[in-house]
Protein backbone atom coordinates (compact mmCIF):
# COMPACT_ATOMS: atom_id res chain seq x y z
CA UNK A 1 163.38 -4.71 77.39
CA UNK A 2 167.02 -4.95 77.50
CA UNK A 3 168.43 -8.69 78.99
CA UNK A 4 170.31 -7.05 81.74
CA UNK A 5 167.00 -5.71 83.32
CA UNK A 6 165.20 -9.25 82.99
CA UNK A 7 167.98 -10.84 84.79
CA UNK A 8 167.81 -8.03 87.07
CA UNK A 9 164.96 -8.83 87.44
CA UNK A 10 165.03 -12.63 87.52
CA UNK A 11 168.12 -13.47 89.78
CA UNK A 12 166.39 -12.76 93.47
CA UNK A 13 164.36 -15.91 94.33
CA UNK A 14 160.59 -13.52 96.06
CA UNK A 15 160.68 -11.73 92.25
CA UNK A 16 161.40 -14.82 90.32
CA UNK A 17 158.65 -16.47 92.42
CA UNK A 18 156.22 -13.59 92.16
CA UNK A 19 156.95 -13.79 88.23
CA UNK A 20 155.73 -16.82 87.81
CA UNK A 21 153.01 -16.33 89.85
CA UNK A 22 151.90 -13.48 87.88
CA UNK A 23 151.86 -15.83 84.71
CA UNK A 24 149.46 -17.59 85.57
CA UNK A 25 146.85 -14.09 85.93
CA UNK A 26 146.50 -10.76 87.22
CA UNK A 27 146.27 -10.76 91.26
CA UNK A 28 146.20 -8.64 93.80
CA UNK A 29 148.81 -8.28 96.45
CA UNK A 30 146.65 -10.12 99.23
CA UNK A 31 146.34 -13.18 96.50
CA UNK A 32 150.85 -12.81 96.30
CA UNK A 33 151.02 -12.40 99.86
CA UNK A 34 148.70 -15.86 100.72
CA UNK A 35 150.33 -18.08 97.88
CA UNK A 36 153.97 -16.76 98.83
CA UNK A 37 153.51 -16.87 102.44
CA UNK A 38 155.35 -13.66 103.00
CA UNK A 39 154.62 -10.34 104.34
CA UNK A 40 152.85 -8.24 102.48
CA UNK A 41 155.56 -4.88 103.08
CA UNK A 42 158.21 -7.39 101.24
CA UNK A 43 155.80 -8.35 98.51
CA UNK A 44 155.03 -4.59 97.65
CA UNK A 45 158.54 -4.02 98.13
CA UNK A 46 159.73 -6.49 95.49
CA UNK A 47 156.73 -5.63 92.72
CA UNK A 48 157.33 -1.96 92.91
CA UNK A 49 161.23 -3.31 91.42
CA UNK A 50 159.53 -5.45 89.17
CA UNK A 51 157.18 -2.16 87.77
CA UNK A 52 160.31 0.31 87.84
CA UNK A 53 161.96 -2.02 85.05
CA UNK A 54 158.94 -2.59 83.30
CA UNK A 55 158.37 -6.37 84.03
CA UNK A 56 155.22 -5.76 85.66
CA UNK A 57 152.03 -3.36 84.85
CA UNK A 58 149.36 -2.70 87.75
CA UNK A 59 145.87 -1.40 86.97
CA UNK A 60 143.37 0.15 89.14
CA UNK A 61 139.99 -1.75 89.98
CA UNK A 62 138.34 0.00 92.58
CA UNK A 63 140.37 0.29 95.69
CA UNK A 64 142.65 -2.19 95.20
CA UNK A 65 145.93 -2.65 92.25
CA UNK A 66 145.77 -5.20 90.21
CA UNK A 67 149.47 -6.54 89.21
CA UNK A 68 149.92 -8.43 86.35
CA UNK A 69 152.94 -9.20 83.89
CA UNK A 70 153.69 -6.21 81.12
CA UNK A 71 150.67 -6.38 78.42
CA UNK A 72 153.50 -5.93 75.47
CA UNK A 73 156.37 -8.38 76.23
CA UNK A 74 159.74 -7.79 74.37
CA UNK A 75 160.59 -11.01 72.20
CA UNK A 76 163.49 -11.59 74.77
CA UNK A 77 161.17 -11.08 77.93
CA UNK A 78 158.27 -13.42 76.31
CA UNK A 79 161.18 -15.90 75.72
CA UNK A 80 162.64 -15.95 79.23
CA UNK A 81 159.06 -16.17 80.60
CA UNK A 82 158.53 -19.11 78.17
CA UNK A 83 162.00 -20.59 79.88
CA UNK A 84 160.65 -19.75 83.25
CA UNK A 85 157.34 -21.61 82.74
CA UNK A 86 159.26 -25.19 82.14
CA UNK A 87 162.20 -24.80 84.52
CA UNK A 88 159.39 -23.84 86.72
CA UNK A 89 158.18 -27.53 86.69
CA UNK A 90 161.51 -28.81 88.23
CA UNK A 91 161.61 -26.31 91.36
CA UNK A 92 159.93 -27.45 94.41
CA UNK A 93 159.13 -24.00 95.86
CA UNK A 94 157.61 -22.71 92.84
CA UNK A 95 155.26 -25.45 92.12
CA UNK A 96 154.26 -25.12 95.82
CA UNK A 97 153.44 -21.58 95.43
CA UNK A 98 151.55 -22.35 92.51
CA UNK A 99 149.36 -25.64 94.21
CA UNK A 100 148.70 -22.62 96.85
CA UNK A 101 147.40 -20.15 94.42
CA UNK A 102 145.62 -22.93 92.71
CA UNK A 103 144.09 -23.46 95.94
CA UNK A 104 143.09 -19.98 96.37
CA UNK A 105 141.21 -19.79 92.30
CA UNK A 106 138.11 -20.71 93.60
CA UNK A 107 138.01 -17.69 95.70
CA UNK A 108 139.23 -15.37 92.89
CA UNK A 109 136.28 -14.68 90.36
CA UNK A 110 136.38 -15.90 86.97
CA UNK A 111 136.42 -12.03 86.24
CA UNK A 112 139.34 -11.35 87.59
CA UNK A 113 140.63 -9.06 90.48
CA UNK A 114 137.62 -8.13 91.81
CA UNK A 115 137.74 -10.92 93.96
CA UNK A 116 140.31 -9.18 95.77
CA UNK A 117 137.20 -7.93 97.38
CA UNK A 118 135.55 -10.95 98.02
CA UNK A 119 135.65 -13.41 101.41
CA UNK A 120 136.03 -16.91 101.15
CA UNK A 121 131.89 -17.30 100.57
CA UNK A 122 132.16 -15.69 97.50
CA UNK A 123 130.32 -11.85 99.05
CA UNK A 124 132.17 -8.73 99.03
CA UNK A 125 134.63 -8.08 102.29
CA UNK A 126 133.78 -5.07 104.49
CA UNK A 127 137.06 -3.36 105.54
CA UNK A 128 136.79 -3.69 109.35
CA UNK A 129 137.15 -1.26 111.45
CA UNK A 130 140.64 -1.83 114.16
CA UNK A 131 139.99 -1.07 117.44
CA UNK A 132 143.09 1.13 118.83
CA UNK A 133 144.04 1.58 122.25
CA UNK A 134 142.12 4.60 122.45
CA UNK A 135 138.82 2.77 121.37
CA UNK A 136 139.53 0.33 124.28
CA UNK A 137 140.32 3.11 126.99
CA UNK A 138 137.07 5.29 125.65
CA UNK A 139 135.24 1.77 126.78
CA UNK A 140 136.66 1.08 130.11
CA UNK A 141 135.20 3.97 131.28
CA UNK A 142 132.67 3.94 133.61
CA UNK A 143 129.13 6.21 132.97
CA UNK A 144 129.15 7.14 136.45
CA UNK A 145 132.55 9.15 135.80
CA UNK A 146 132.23 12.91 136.45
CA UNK A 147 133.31 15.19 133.41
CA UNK A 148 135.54 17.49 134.81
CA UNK A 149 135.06 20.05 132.01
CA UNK A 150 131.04 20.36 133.30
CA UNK A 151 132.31 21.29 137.02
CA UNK A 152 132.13 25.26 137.75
């Protein structure tokens, strides 16, 4: 990887902060999202840069990406992630993020992103369903209403 793409990569403060994140394990976007405290459209929004420049792989598991730092490392990537890893250690907001992930372990399985799927008791989420306006309208109806498509 050339050095002009890692410090492309490097110099905006969500990527540098998803970065190190990501070296401490694969996670899903929810697990980013909750240990970042940001929106999840700005966390997608920032990986996708980090995967176009190669700093960042994502797998399929399922329904859900797994994101993860590049399996193969270039000697100068490795080294700045080495770099990041201490200087880490003297910024506030990204030993924050990373108490709040740590947090969040116990509810990501020991084998890994599947726990992307899991609730905070350890069983698999069901996506629920969102009730639109429709669903609410449909329900305010009264039986006693007269279909006017069944009048002659």
């Amino acid at each position: 990887m050339q050095l002009s793409r890692i410090y492309e990569c490097l110099c905006e403060r969500t990527r540098l902060r998803i970065v190190n994140l990501l070296m401490d394990g694969p996670l899903c976007v929810r697990h980013l999202q909750e240990a970042l405290g940001e929106p999840q459209v700005k966390v997608t929004k920032h990986l996708a840069y980090l995967k176009a420049r190669g700093l960042v792989s994502a797998r399929q598991e399922a329904n859900w990406r797994v994101q993860a730092i590049t399996d193969t490392p270039s000697p100068a990537l490795a080294e700045h992630l080495d770099c990041l890893r201490r200087c880490a250690r003297e910024d506030e907001e990204l030993r924050r993020d990373l108490a709040r992930l740590r947090e969040l372990r116990p509810q990501i399985e020991v084998g890994g992103p599947a726990a992307c799927r899991r609730d905070g008791r350890g069983r698999v989420a069901r996506k629920k369903k969102v009730e639109t306006h429709a669903d609410v309208a449909v329900a305010a109806i009264p039986d006693t209403v007269v279909n006017l498509y069944s009048l002659p």
